[in-house]
Protein backbone atom coordinates (compact mmCIF):
# COMPACT_ATOMS: atom_id res chain seq x y z
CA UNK A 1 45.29 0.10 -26.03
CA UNK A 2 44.16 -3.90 -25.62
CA UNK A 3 40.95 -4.76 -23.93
CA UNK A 4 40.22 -7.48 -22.67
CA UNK A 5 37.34 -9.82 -25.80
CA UNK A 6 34.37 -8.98 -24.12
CA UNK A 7 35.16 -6.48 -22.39
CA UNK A 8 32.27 -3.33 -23.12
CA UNK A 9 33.64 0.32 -24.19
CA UNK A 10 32.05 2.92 -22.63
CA UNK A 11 29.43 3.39 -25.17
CA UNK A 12 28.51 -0.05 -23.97
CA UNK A 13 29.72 -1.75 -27.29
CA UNK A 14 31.82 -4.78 -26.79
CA UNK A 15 35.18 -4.14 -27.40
CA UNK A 16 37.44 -5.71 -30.35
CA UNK A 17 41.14 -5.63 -29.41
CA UNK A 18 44.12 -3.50 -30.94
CA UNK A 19 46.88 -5.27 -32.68
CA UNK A 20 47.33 -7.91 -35.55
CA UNK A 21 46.84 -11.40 -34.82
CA UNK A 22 42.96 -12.43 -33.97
CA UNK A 23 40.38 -11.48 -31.08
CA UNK A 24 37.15 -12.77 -30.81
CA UNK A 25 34.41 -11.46 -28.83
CA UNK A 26 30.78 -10.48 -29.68
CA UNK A 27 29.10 -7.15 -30.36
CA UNK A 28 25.32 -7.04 -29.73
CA UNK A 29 23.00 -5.25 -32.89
CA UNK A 30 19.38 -5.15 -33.39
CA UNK A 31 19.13 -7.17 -30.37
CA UNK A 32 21.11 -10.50 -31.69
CA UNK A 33 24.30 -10.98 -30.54
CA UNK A 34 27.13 -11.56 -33.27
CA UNK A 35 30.05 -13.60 -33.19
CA UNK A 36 33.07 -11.63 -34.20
CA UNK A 37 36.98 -12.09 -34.76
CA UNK A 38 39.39 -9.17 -35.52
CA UNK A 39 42.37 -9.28 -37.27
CA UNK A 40 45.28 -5.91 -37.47
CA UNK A 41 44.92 -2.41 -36.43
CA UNK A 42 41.11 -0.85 -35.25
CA UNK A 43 42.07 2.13 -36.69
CA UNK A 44 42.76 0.73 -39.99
CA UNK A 45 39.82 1.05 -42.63
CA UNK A 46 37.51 -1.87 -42.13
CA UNK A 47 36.62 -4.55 -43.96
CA UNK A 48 33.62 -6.59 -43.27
CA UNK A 49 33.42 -10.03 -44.24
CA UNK A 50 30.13 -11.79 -43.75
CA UNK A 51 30.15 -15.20 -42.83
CA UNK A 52 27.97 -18.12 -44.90
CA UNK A 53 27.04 -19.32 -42.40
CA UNK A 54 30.11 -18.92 -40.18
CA UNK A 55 33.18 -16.82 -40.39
CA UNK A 56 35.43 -19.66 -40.88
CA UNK A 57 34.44 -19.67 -44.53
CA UNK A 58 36.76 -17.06 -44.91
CA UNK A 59 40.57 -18.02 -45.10
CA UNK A 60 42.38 -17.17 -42.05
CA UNK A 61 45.05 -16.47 -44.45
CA UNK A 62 43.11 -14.02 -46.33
CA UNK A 63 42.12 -12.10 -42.81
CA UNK A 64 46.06 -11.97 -42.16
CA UNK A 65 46.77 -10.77 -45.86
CA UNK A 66 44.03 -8.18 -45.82
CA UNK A 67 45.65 -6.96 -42.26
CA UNK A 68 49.02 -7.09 -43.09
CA UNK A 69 47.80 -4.56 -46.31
CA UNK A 70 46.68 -2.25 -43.42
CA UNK A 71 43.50 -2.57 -43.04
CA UNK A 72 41.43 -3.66 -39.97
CA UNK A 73 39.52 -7.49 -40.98
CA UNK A 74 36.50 -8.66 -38.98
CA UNK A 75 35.14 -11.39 -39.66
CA UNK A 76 31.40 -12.78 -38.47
CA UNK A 77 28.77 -15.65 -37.82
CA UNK A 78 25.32 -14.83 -38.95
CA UNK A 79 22.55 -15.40 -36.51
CA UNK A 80 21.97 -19.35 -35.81
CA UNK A 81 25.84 -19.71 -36.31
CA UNK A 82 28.97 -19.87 -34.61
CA UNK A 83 29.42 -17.54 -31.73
CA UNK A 84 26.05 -15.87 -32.51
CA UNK A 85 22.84 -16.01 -31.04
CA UNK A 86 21.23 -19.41 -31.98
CA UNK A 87 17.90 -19.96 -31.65
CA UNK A 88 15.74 -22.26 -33.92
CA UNK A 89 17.74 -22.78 -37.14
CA UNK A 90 14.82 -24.86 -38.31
CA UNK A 91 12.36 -22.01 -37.94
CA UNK A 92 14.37 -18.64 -38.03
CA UNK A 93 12.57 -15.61 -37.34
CA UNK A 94 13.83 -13.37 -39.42
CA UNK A 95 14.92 -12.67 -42.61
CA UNK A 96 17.41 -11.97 -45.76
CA UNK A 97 16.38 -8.14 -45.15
CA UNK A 98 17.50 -8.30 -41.64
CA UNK A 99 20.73 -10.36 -41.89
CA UNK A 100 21.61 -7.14 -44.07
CA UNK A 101 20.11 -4.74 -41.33
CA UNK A 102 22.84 -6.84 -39.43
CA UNK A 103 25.68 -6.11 -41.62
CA UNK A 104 24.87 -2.15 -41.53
CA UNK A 105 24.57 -2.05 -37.50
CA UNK A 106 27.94 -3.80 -37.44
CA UNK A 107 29.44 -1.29 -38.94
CA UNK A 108 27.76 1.23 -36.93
CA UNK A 109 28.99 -0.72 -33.67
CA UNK A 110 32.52 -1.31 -34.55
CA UNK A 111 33.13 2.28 -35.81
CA UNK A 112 35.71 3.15 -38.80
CA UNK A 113 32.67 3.01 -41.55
CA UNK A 114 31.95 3.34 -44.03
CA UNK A 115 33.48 -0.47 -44.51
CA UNK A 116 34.60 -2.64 -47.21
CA UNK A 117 31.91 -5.47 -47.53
CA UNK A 118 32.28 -8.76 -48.70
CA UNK A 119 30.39 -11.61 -48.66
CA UNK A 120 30.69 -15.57 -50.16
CA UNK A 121 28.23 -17.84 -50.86
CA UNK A 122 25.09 -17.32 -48.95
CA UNK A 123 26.97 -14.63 -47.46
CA UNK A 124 26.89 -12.82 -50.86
CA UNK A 125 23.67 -13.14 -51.05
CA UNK A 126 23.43 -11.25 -47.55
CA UNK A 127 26.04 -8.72 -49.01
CA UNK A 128 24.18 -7.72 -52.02
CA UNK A 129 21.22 -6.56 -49.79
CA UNK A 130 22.93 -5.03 -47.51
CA UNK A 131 24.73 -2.56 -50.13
CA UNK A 132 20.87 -2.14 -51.50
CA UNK A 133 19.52 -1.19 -48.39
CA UNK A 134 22.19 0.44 -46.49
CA UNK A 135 25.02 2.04 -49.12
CA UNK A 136 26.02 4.83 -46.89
CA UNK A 137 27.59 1.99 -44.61
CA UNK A 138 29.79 0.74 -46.79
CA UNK A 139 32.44 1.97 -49.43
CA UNK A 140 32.82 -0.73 -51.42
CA UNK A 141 31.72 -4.28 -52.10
CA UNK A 142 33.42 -7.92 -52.70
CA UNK A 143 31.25 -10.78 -53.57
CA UNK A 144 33.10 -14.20 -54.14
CA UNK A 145 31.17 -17.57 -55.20
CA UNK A 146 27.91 -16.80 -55.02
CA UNK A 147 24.77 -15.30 -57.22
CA UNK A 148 22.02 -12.98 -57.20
CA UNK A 149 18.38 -14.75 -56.84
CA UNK A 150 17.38 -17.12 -53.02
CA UNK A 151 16.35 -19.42 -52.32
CA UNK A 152 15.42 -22.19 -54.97
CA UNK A 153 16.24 -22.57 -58.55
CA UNK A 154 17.60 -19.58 -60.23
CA UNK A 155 16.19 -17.26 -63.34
CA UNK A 156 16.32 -18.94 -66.63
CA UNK A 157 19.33 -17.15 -67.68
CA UNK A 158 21.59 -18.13 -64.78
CA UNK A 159 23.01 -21.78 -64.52
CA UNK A 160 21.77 -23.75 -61.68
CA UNK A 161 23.35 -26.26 -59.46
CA UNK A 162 25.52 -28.64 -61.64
CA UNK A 163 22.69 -31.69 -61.13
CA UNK A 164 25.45 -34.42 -61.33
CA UNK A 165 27.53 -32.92 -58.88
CA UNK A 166 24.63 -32.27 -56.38
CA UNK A 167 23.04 -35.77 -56.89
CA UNK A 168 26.30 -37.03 -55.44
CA UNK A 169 26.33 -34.45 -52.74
CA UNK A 170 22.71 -35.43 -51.01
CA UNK A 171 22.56 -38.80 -51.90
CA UNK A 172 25.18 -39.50 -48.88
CA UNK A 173 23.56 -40.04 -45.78
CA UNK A 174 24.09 -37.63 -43.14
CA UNK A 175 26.91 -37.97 -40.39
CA UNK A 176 26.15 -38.48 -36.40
CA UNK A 177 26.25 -34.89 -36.17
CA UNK A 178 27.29 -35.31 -32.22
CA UNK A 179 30.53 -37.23 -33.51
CA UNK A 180 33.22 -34.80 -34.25
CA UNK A 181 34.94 -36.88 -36.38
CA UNK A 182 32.25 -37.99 -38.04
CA UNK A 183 31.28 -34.74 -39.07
CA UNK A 184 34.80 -33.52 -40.51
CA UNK A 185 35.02 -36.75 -42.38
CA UNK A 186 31.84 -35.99 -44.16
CA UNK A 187 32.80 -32.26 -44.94
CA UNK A 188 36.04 -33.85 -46.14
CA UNK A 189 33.88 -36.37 -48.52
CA UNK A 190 31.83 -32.87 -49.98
CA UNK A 191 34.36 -31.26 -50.62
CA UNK A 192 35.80 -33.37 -52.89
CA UNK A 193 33.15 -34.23 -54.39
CA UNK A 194 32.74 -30.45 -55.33
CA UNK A 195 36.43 -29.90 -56.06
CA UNK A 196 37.97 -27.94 -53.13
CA UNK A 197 40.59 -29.21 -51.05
CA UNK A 198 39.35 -32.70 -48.53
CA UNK A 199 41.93 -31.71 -45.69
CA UNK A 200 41.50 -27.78 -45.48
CA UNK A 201 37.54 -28.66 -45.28
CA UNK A 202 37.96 -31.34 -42.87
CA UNK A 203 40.27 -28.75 -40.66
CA UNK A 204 37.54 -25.58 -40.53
CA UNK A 205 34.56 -28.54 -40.51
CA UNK A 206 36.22 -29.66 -36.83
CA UNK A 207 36.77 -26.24 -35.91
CA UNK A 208 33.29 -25.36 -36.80
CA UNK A 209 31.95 -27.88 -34.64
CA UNK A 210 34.38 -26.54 -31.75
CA UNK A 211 32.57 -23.37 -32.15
CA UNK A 212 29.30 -25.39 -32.31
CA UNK A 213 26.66 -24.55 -28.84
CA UNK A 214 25.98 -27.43 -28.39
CA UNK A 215 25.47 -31.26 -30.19
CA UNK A 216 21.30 -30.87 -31.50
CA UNK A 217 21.60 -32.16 -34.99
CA UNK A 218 19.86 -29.45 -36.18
CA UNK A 219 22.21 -26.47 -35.18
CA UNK A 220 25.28 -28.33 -36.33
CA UNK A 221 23.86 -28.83 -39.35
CA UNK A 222 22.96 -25.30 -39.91
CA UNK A 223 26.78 -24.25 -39.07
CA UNK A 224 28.27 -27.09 -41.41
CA UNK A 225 26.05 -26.78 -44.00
CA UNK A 226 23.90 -23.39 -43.63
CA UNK A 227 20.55 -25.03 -43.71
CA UNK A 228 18.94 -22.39 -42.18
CA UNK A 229 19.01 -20.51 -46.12
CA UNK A 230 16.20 -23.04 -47.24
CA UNK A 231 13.97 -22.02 -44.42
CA UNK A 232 14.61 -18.06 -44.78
CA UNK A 233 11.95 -15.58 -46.24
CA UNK A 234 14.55 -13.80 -49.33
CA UNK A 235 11.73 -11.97 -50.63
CA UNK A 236 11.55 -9.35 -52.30
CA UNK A 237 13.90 -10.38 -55.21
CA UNK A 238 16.82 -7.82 -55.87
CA UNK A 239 18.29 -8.92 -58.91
CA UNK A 240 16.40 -5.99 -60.44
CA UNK A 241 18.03 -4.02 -58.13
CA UNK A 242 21.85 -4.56 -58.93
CA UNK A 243 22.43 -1.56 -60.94
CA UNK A 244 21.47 0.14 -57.93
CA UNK A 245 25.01 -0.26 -56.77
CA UNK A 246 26.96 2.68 -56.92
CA UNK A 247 29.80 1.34 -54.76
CA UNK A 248 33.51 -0.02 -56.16
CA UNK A 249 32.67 -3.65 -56.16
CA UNK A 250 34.53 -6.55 -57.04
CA UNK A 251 33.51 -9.86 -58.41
CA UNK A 252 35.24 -13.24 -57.69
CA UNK A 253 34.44 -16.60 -59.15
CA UNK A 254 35.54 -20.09 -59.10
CA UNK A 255 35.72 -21.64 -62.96
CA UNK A 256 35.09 -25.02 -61.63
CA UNK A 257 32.37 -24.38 -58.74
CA UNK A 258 29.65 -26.69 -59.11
CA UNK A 259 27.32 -25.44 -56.70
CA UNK A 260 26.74 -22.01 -58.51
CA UNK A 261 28.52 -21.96 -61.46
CA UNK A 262 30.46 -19.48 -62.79
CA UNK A 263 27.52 -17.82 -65.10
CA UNK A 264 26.25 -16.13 -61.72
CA UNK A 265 29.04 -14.38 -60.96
CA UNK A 266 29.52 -13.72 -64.54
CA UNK A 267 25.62 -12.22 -64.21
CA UNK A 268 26.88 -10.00 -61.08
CA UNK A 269 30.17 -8.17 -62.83
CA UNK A 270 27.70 -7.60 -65.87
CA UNK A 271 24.88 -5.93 -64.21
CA UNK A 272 26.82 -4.13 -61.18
CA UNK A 273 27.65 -0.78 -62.65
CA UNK A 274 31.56 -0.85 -63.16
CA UNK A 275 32.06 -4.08 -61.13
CA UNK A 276 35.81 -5.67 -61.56
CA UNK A 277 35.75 -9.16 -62.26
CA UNK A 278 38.39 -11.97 -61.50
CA UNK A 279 37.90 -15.64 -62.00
CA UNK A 280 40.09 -18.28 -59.92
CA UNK A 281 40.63 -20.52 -63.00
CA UNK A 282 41.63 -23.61 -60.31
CA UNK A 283 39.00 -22.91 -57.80
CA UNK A 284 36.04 -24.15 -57.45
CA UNK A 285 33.52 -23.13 -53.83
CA UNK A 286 35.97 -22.18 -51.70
CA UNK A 287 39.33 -19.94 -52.16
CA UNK A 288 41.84 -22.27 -52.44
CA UNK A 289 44.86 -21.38 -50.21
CA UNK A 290 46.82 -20.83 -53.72
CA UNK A 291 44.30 -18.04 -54.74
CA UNK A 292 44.65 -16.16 -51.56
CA UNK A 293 47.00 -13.76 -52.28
CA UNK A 294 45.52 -13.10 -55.72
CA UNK A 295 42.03 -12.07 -53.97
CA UNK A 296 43.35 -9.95 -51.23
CA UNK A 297 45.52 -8.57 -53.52
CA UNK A 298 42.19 -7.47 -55.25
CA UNK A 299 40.39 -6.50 -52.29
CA UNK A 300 42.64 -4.15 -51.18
CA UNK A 301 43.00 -2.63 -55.09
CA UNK A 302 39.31 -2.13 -54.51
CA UNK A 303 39.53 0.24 -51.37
């Protein structure tokens, strides 16, 4: 039956509606509330797709295509994001460890686990730890544009920023965060400067500051840009760890991404036991609206 977003169950959980389209609501774990939107049936195996920083990173096209495959999509802010709890982006206290622990209790609080998890960019990063720590949560594992050492400059081994590329990227000053516009013209600017698509950026980057509380420059800059990764404790390292994983997992890549090229995600499918790996040959960060079919079609191979 529908429920009204918001609205608790009687186990006190906050309720995600029935039925395809989107509902967004929040769901309280480890004392943080989370920003949430839920695409197709709740009794459809779940897929969890971590948000880097925000949930917007992920295609709404994607959530559709993964629901219309039958399976139930929710998408989520981490903490200092979105619908979230923010507090001090600047100083967070907590860290990579517990933006897994996050992950896990989601699960947990939305029922239908074990869950498909999936993380991009940072949000990989958060998705790789979370499988570590917590694998009886999940049942399998997508990781899309992102690598497996945080913060700072990677092993030796792995291919860091592209230095060009990010020279570009910083050198422009920063926008009146407080000016809508202003912001989404700047998103629109990075993105082409690292190869994705200046209107679909420009689109979420205004919708992101929608979902913004409030104008301080530094929590829109943590949901635009997900500054609050510099300031996080990742230790300890779990590259080590990867062949740890023991769940179906599937690696996707952008050949032209900039920002962590391809070489890490290259590093992933090699060291994840049995992990499947696909490469967007036209992409470069984000999942270009061509590619979106030929991920979900993928993710829902995977399980």
């Amino acid at each position: 039956m529908w429920r009204a977003p918001g609205k608790a169950d009687d186990d006190g959980r906050a309720a995600v509606p029935r039925g395809y389209g989107a509902a967004m609501t929040t769901v309280t774990v480890n004392g943080t509330a989370v920003g949430v939107e839920s695409f197709g049936d709740d009794d459809a195996p779940l897929v969890l797709l971590v948000g880097a920083p925000t949930m917007l990173s992920w295609p709404d096209r994607l959530c559709e295509r993964l629901a219309a495959g039958g399976r139930r999509v929710v998408r989520y802010d981490l903490r200092d994001s979105g619908g979230s709890t923010t507090a001090d982006p600047d100083a967070p206290g907590y860290t990579l460890r517990d933006l897994a622990a996050d992950a896990a209790a989601l699960v947990d609080a939305l029922g239908g686990g074990p869950a498909h998890l999936a993380g991009i960019g940072v949000g990989g990063m958060v998705a790789q730890v979370a499988a570590l720590d917590h694998p009886r949560a999940f049942s399998a594992l997508t990781l899309v544009g992102t690598r497996a050492v945080a913060p700072g400059p990677p092993d030796d081994d792995l291919p860091d920023h592209d230095r060009a590329t990010t020279a570009r990227l910083f050198a422009r000053p920063a926008p009146d965060w407080a000016d809508r516009e202003a912001v989404a013209r700047h998103a629109a600017a990075g993105a082409q400067i690292l190869g994705d698509d200046p209107a679909a950026a420009r689109e979420v980057a205004g919708r992101i500051w929608d979902r913004t509380p409030g104008t301080a420059p530094a929590v829109q800059r943590a949901n635009q840009v997900g500054t609050v990764f510099a300031r996080l404790d990742c230790a300890p390292r779990w590259r080590e760890r990867l062949p740890e994983i023991g769940l179906p997992t599937l690696v996707v890549h952008g050949r032209h991404d900039p920002f962590f090229p391809v070489g890490n995600g290259e590093a992933l499918a090699r060291e994840i036991p049995g992990a499947r790996w696909l490469v967007l040959e036209r992409a470069a960060r984000a999942i270009p609206d061509a590619a979106v079919d030929e991920v979900a079609a993928a993710m829902l191979a995977l399980g």
